[in-house]
PDB file of N, CA and C in Angstrom:
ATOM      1  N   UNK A   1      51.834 -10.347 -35.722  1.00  0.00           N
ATOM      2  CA  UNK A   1      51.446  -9.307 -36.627  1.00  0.00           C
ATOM      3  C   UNK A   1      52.096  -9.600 -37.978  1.00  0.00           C
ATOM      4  N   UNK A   2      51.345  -9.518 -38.934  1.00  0.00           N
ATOM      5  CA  UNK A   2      51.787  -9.727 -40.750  1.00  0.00           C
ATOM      6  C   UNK A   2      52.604  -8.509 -40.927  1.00  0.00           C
ATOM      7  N   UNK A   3      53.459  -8.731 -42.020  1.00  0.00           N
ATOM      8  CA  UNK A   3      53.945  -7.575 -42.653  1.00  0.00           C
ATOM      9  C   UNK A   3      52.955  -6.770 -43.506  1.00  0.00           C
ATOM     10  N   UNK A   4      53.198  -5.544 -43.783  1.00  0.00           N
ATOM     11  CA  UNK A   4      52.333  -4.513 -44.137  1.00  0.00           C
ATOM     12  C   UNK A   4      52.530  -5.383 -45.639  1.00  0.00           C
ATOM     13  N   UNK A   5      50.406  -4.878 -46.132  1.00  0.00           N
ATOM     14  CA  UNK A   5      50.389  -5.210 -47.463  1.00  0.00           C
ATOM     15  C   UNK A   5      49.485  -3.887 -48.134  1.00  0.00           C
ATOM     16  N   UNK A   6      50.157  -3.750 -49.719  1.00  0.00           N
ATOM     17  CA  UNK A   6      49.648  -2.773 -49.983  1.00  0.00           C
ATOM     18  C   UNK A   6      47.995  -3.317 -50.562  1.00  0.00           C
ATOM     19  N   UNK A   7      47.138  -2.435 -50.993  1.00  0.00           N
ATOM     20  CA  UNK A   7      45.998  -3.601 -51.500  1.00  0.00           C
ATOM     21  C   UNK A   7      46.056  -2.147 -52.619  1.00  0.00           C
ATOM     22  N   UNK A   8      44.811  -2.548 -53.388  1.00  0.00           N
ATOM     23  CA  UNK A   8      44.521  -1.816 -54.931  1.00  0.00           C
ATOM     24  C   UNK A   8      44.339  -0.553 -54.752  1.00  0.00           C
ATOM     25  N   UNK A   9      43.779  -0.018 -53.603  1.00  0.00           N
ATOM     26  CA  UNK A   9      43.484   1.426 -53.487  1.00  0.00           C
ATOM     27  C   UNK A   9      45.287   2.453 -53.031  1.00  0.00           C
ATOM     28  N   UNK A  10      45.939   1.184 -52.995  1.00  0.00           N
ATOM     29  CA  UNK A  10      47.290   1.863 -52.857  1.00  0.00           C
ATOM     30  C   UNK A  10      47.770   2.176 -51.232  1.00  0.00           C
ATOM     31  N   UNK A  11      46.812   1.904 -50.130  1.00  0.00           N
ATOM     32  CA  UNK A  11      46.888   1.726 -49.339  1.00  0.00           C
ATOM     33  C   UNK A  11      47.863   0.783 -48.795  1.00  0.00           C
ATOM     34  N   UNK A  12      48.143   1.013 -47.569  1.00  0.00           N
ATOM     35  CA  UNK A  12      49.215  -0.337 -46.757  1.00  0.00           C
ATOM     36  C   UNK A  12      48.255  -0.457 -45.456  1.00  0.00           C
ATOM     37  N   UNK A  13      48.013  -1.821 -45.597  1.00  0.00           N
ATOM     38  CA  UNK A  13      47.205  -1.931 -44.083  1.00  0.00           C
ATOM     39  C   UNK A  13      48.059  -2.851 -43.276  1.00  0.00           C
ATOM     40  N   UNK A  14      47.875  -3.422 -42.248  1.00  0.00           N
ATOM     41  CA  UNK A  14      48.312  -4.801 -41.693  1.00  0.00           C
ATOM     42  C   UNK A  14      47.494  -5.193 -40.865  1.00  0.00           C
ATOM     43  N   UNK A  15      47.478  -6.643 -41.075  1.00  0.00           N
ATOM     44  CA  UNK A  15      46.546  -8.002 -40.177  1.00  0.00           C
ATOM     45  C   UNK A  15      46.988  -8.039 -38.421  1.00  0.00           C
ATOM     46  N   UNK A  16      46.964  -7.832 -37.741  1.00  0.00           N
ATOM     47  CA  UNK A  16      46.921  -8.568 -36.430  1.00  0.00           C
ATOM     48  C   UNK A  16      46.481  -9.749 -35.853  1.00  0.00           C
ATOM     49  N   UNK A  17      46.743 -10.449 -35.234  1.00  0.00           N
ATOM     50  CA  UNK A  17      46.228 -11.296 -34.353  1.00  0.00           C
ATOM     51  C   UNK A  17      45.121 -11.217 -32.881  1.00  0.00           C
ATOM     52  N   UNK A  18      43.821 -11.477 -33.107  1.00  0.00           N
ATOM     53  CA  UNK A  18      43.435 -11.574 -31.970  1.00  0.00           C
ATOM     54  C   UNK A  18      43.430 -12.782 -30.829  1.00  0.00           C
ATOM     55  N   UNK A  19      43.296 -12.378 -29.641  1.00  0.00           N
ATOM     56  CA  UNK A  19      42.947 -13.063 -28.517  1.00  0.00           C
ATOM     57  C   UNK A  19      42.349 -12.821 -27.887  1.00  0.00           C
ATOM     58  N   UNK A  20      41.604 -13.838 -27.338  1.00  0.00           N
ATOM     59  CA  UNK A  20      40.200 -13.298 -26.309  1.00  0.00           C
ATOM     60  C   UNK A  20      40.145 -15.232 -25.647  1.00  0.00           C
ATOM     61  N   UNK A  21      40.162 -14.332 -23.902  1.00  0.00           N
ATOM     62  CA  UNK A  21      40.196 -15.568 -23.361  1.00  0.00           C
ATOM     63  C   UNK A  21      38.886 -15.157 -22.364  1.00  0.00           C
ATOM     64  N   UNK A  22      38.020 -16.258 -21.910  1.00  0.00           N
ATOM     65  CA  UNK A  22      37.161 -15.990 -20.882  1.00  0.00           C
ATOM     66  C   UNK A  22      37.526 -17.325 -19.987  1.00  0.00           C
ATOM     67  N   UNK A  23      37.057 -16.760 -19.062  1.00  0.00           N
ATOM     68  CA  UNK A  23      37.508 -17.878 -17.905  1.00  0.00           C
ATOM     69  C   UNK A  23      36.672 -17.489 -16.931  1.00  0.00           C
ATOM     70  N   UNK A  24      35.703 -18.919 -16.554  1.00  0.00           N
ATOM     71  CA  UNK A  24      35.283 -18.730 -15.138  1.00  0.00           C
ATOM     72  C   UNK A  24      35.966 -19.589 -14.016  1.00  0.00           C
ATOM     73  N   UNK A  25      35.909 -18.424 -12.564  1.00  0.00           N
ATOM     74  CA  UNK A  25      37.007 -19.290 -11.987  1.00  0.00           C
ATOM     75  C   UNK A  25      36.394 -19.807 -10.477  1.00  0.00           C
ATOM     76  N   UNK A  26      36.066 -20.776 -10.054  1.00  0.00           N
ATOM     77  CA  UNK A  26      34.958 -20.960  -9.610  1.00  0.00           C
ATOM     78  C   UNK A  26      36.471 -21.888  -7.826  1.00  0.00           C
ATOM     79  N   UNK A  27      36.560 -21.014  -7.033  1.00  0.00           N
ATOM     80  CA  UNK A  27      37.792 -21.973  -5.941  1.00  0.00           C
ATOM     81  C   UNK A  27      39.007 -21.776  -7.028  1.00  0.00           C
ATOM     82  N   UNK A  28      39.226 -22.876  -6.801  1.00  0.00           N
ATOM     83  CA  UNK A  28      40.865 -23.531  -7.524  1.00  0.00           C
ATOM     84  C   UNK A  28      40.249 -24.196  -9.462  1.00  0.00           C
ATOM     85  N   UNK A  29      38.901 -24.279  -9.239  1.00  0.00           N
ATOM     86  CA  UNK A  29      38.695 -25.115 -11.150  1.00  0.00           C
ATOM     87  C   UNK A  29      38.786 -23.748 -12.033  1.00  0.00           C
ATOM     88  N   UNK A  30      39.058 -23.820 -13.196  1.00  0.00           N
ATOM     89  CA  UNK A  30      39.007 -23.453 -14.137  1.00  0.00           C
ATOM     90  C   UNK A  30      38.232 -24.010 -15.294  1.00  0.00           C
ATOM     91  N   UNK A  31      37.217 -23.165 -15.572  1.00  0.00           N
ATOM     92  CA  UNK A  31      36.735 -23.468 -17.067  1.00  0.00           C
ATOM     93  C   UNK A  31      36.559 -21.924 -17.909  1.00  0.00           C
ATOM     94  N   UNK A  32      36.689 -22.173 -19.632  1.00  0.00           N
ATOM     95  CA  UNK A  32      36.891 -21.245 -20.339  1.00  0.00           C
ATOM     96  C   UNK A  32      36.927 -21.276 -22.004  1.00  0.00           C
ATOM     97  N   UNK A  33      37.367 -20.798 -22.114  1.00  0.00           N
ATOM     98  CA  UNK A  33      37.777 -20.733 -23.659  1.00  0.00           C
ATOM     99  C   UNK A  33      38.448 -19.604 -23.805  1.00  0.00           C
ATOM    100  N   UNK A  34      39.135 -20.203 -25.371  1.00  0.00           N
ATOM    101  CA  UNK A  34      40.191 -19.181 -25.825  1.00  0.00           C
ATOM    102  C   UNK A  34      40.136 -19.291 -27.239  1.00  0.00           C
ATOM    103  N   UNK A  35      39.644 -17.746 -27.974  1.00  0.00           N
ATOM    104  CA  UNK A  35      39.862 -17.864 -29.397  1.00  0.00           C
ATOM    105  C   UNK A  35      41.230 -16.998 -29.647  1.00  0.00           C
ATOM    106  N   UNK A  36      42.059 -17.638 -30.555  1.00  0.00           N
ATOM    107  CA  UNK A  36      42.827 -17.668 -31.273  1.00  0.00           C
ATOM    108  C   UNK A  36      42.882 -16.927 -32.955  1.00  0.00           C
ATOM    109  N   UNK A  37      42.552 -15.741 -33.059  1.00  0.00           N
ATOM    110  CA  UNK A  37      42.479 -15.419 -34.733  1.00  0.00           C
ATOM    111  C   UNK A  37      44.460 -15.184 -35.157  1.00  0.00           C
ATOM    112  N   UNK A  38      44.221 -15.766 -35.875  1.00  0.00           N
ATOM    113  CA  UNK A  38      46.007 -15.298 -36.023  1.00  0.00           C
ATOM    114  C   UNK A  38      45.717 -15.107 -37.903  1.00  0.00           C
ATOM    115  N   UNK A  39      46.724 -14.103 -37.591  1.00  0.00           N
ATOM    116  CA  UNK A  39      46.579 -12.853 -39.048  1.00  0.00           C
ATOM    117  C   UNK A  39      47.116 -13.572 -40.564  1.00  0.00           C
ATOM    118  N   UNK A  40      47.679 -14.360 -40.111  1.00  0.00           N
ATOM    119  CA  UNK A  40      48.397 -14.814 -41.741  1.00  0.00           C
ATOM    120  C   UNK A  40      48.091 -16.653 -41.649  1.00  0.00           C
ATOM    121  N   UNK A  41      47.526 -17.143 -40.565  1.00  0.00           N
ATOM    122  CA  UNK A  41      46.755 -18.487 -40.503  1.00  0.00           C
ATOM    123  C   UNK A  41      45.354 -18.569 -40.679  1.00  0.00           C
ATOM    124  N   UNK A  42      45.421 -20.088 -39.663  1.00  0.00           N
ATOM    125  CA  UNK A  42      44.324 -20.449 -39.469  1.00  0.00           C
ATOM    126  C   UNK A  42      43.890 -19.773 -37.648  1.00  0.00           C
ATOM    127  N   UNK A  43      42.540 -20.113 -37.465  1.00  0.00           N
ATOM    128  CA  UNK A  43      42.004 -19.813 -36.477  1.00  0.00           C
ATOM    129  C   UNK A  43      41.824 -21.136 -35.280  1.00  0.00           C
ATOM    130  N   UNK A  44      42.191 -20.706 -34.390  1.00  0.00           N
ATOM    131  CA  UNK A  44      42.399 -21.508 -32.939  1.00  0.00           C
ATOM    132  C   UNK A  44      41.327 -21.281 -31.835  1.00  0.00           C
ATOM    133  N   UNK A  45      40.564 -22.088 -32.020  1.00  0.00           N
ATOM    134  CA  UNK A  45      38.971 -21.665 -31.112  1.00  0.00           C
ATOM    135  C   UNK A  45      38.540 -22.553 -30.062  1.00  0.00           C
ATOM    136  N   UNK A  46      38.744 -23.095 -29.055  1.00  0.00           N
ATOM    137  CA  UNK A  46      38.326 -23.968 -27.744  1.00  0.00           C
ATOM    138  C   UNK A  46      38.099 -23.785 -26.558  1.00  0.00           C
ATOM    139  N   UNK A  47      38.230 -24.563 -26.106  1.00  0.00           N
ATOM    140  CA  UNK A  47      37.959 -24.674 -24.181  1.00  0.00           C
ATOM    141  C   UNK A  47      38.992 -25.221 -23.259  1.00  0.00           C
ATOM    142  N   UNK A  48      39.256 -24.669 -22.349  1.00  0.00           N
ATOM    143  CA  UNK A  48      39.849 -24.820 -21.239  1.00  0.00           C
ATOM    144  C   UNK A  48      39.188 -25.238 -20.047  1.00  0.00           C
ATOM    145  N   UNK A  49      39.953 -26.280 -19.688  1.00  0.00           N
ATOM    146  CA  UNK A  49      39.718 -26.841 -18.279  1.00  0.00           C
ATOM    147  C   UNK A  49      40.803 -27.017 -17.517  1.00  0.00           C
ATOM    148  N   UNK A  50      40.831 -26.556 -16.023  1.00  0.00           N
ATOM    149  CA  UNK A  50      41.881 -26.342 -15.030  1.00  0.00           C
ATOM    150  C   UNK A  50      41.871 -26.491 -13.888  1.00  0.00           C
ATOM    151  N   UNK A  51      42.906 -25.959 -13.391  1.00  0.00           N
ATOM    152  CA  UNK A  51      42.901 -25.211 -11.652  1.00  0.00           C
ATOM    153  C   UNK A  51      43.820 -23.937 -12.098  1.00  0.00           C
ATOM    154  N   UNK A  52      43.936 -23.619 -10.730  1.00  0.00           N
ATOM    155  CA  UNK A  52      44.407 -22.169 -10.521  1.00  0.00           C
ATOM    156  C   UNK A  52      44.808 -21.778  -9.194  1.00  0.00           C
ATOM    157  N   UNK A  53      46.342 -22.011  -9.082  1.00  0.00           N
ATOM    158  CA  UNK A  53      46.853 -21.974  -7.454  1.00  0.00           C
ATOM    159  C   UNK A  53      47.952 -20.566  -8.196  1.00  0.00           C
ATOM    160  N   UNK A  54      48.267 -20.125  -7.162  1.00  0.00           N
ATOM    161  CA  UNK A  54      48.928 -18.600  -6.752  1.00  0.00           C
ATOM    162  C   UNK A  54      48.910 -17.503  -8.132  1.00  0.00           C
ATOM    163  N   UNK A  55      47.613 -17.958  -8.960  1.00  0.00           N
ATOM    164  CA  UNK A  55      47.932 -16.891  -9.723  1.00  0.00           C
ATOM    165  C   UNK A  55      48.598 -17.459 -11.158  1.00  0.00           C
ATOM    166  N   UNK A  56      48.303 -18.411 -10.981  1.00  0.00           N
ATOM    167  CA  UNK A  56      48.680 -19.876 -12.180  1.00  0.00           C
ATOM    168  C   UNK A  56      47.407 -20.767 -12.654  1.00  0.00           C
ATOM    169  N   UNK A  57      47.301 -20.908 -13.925  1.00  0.00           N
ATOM    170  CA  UNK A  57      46.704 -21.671 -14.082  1.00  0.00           C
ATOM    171  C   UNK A  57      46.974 -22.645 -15.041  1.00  0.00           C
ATOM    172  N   UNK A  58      46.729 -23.937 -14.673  1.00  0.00           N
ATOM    173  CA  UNK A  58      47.121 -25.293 -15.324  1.00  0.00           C
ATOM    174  C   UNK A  58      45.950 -25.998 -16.212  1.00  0.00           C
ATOM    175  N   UNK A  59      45.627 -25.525 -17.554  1.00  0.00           N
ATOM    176  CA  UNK A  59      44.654 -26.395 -18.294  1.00  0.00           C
ATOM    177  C   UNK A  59      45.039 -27.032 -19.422  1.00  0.00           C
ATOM    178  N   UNK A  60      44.118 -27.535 -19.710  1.00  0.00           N
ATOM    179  CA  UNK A  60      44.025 -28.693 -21.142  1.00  0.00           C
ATOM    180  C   UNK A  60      43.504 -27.661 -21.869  1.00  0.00           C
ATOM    181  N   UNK A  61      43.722 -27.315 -23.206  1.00  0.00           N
ATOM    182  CA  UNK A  61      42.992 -26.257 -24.282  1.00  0.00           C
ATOM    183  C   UNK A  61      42.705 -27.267 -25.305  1.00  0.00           C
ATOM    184  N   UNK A  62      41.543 -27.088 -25.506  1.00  0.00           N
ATOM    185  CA  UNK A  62      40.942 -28.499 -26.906  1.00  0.00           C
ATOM    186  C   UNK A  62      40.768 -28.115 -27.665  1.00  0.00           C
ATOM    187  N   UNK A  63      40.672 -28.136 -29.066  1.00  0.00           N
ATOM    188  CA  UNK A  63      40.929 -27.332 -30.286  1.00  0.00           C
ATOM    189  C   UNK A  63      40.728 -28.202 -31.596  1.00  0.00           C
ATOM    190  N   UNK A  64      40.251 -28.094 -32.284  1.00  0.00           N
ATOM    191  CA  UNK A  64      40.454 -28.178 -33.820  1.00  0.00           C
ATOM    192  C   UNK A  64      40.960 -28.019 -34.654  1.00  0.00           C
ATOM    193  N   UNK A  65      42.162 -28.918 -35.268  1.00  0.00           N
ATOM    194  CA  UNK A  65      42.878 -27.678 -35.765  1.00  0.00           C
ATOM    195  C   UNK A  65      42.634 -29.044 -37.362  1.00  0.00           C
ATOM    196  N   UNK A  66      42.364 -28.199 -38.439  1.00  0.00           N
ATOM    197  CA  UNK A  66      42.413 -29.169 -39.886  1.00  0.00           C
ATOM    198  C   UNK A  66      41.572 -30.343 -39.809  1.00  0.00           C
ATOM    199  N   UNK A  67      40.643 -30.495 -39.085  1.00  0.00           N
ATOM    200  CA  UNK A  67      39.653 -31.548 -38.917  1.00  0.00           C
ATOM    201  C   UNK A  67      39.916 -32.881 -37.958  1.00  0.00           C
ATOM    202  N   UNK A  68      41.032 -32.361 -37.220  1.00  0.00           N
ATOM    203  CA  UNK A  68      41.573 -33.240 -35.786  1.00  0.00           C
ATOM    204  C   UNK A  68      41.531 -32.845 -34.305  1.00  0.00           C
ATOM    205  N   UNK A  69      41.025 -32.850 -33.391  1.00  0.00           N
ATOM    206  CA  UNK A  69      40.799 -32.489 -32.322  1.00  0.00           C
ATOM    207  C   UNK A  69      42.322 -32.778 -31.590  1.00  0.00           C
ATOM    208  N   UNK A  70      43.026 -31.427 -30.964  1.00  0.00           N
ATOM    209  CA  UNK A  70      43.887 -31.337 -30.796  1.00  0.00           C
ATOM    210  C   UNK A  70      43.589 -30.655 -29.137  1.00  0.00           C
ATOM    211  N   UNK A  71      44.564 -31.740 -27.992  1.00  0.00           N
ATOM    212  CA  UNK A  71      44.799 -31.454 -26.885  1.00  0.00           C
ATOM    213  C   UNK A  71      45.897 -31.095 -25.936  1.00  0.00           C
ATOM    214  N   UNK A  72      46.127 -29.476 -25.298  1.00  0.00           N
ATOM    215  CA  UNK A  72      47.754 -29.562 -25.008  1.00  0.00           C
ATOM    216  C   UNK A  72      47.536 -28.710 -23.694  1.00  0.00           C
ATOM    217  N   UNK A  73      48.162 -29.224 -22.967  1.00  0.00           N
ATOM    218  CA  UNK A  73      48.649 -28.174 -21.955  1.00  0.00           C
ATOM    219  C   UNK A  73      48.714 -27.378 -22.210  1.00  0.00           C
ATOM    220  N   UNK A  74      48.511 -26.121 -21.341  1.00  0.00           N
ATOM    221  CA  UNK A  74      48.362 -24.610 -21.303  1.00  0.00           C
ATOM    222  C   UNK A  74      48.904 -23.538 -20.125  1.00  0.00           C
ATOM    223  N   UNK A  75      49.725 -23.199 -19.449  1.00  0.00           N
ATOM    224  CA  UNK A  75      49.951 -22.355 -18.401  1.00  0.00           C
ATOM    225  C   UNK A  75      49.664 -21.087 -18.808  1.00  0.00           C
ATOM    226  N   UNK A  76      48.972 -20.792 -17.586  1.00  0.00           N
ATOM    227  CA  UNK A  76      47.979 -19.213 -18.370  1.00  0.00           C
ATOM    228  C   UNK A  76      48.370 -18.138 -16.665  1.00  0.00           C
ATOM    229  N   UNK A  77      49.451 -17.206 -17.036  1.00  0.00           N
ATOM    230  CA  UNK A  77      49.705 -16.251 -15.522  1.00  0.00           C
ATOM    231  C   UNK A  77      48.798 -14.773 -15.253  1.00  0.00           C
ATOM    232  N   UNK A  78      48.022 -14.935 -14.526  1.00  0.00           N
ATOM    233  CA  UNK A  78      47.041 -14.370 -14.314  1.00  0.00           C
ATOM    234  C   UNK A  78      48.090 -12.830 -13.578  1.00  0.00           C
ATOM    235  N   UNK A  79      48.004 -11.559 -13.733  1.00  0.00           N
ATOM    236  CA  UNK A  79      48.128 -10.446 -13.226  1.00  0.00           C
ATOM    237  C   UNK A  79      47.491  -9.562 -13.500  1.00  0.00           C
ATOM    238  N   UNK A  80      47.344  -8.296 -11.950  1.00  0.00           N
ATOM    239  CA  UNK A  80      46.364  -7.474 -11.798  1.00  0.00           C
ATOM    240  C   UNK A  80      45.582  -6.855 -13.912  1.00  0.00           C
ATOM    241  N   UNK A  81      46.245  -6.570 -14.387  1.00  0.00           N
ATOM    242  CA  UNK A  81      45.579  -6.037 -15.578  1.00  0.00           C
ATOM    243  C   UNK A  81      46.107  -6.918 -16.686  1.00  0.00           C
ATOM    244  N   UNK A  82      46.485  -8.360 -16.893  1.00  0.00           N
ATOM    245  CA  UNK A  82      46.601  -8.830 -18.070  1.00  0.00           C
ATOM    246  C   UNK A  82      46.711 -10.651 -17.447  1.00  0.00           C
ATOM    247  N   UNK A  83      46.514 -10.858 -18.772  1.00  0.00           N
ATOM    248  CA  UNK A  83      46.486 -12.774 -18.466  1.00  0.00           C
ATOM    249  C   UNK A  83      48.081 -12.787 -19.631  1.00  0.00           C
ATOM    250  N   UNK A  84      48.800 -13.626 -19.255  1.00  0.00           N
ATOM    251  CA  UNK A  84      49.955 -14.559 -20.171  1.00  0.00           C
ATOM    252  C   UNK A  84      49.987 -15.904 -20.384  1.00  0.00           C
ATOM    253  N   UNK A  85      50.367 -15.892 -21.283  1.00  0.00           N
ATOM    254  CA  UNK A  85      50.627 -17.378 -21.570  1.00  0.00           C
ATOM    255  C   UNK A  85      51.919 -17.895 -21.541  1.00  0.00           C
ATOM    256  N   UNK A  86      51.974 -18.866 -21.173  1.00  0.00           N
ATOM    257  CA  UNK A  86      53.881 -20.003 -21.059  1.00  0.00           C
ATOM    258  C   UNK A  86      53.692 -20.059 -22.614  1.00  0.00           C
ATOM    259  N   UNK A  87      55.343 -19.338 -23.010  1.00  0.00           N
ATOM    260  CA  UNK A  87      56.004 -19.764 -24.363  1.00  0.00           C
ATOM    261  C   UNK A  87      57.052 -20.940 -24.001  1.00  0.00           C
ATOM    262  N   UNK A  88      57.547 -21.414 -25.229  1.00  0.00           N
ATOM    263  CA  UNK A  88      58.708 -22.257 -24.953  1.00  0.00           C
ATOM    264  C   UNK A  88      58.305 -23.610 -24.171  1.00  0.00           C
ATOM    265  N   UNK A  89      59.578 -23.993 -24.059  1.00  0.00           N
ATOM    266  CA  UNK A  89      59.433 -25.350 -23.084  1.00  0.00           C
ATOM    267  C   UNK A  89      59.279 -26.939 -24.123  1.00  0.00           C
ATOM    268  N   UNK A  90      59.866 -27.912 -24.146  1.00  0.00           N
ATOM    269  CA  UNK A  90      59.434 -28.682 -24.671  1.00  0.00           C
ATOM    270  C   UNK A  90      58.018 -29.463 -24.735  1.00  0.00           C
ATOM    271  N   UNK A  91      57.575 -30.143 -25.330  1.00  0.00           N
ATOM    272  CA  UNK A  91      55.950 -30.960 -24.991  1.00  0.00           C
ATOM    273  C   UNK A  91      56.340 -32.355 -25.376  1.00  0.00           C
ATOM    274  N   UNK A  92      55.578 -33.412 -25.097  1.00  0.00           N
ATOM    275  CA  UNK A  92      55.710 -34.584 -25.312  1.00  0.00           C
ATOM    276  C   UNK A  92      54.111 -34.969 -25.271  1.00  0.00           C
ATOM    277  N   UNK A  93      53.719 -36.024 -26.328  1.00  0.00           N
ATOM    278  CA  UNK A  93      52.282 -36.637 -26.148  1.00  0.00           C
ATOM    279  C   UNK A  93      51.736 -37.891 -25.091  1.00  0.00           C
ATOM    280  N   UNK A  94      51.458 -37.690 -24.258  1.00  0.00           N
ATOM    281  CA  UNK A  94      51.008 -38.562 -23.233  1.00  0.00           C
ATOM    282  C   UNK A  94      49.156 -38.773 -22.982  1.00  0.00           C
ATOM    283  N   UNK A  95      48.911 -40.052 -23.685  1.00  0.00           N
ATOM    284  CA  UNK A  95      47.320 -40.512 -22.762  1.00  0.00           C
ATOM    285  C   UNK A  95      46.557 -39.108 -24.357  1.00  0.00           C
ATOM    286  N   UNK A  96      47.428 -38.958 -25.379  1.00  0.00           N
ATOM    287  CA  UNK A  96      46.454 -38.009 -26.519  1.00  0.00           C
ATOM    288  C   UNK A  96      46.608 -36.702 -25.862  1.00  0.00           C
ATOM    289  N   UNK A  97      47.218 -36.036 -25.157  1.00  0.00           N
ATOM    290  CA  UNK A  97      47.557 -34.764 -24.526  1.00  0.00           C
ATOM    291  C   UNK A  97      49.048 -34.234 -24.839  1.00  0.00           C
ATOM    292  N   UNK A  98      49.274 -33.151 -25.475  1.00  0.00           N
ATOM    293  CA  UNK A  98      50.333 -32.267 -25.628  1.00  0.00           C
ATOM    294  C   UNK A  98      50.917 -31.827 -23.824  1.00  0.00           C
ATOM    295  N   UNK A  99      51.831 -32.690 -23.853  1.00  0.00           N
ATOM    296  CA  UNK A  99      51.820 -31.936 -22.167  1.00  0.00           C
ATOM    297  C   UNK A  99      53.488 -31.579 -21.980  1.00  0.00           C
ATOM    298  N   UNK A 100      54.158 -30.288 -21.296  1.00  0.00           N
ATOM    299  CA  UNK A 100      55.178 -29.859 -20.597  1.00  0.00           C
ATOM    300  C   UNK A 100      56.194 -31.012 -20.111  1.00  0.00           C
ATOM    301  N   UNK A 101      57.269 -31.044 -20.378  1.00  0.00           N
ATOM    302  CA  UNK A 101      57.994 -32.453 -20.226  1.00  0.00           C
ATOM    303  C   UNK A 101      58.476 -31.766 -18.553  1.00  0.00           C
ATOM    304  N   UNK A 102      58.753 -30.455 -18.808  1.00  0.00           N
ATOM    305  CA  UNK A 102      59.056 -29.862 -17.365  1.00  0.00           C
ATOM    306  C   UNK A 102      58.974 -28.763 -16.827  1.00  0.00           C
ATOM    307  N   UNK A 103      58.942 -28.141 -15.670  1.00  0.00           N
ATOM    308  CA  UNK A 103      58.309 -26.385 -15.316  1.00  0.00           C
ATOM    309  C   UNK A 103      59.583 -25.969 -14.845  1.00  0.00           C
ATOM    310  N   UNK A 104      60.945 -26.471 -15.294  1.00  0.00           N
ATOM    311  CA  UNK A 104      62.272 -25.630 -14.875  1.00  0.00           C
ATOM    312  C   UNK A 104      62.230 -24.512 -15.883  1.00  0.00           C
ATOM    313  N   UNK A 105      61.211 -24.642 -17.158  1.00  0.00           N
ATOM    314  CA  UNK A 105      61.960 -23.749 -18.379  1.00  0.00           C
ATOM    315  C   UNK A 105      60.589 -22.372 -18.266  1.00  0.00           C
ATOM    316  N   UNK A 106      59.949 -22.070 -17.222  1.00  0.00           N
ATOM    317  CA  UNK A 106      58.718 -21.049 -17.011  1.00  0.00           C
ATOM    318  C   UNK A 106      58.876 -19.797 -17.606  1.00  0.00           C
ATOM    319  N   UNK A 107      59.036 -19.695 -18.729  1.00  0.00           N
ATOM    320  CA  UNK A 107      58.621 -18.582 -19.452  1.00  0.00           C
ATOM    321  C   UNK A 107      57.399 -17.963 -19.911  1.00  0.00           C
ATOM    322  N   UNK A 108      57.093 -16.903 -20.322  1.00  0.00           N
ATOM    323  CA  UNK A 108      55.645 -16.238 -20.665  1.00  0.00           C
ATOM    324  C   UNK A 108      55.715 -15.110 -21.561  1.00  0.00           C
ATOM    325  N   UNK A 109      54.816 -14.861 -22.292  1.00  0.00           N
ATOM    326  CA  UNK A 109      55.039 -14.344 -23.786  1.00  0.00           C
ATOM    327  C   UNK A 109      54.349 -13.046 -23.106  1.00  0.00           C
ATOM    328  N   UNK A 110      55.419 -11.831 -22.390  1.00  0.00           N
ATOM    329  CA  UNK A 110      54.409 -10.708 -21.989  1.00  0.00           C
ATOM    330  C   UNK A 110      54.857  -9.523 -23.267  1.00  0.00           C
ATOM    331  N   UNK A 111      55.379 -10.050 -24.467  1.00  0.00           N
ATOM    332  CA  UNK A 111      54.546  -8.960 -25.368  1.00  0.00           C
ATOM    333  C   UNK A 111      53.727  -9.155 -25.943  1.00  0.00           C
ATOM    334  N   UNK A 112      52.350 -10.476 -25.769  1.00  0.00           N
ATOM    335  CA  UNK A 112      51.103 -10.612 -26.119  1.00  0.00           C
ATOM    336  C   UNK A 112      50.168 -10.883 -25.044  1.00  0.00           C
ATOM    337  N   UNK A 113      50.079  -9.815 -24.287  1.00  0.00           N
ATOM    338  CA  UNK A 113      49.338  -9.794 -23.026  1.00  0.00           C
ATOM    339  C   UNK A 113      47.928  -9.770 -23.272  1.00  0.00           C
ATOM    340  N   UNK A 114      46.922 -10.498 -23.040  1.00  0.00           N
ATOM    341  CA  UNK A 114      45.353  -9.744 -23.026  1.00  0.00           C
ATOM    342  C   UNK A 114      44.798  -9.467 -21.636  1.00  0.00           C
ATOM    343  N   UNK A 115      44.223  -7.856 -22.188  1.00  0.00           N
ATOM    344  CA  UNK A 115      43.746  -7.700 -20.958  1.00  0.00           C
ATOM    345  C   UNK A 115      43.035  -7.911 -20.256  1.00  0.00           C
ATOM    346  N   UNK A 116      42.659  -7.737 -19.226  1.00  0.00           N
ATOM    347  CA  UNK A 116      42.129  -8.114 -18.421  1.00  0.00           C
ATOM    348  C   UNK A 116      40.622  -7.338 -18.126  1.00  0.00           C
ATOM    349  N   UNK A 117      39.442  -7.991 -18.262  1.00  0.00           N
ATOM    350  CA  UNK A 117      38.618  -6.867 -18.004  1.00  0.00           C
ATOM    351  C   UNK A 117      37.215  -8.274 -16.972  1.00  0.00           C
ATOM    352  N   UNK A 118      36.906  -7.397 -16.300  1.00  0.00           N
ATOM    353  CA  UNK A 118      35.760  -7.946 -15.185  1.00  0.00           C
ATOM    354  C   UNK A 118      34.528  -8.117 -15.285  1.00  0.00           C
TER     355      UNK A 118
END
């Protein structure tokens, strides 16, 4: 979320960030997408490809970002009314993929939860 800005009418509004993930989950694969609007950037718009064991899911998110196709690991924790995402953790580039050097550091960003709807 941006800090509050006043604009000409003297008003204070503020920008948010959206997220919106769809995912079809077809067994254990994962396919999807995830847009990314973030309030004081640029916009983050792609596809996901995965699996999905206990309520976890492990994808590649492909993306565009400045006219370069950008590929990274993704851990996405699925619960009854919201999806999370893994914050933190180091990455390293392997084979053109942003990938998790390790899953000792499993954290998840649950004050940007999206919800969940069917």
């Amino acid at each position: 979320m941006s800090e509050p800005v006043q604009v000409e009418s003297g008003e204070m509004i503020q920008f948010m960030d959206s997220m919106i993930l769809k995912l079809d989950i077809t067994g254990k694969e994962v396919k999807g997408t995830f847009d990314w609007v973030v309030s004081e950037t640029d916009r983050k718009e792609g596809t996901l490809v995965g699996t999905i064991e206990n309520d976890l899911i492990k994808a590649i998110y492909s993306y565009s970002d400045h006219g370069l196709t950008v590929k990274e690991e993704k851990y996405i924790k699925i619960e009854d009314e919201y999806a999370y995402f893994r914050i933190g953790g180091k990455m390293r580039l392997k084979d053109g993929v942003y990938i998790y050097t390790s899953d000792n550091d499993l954290n998840y960003d649950f004050g940007s939860k999206i919800p969940r709807k069917y």
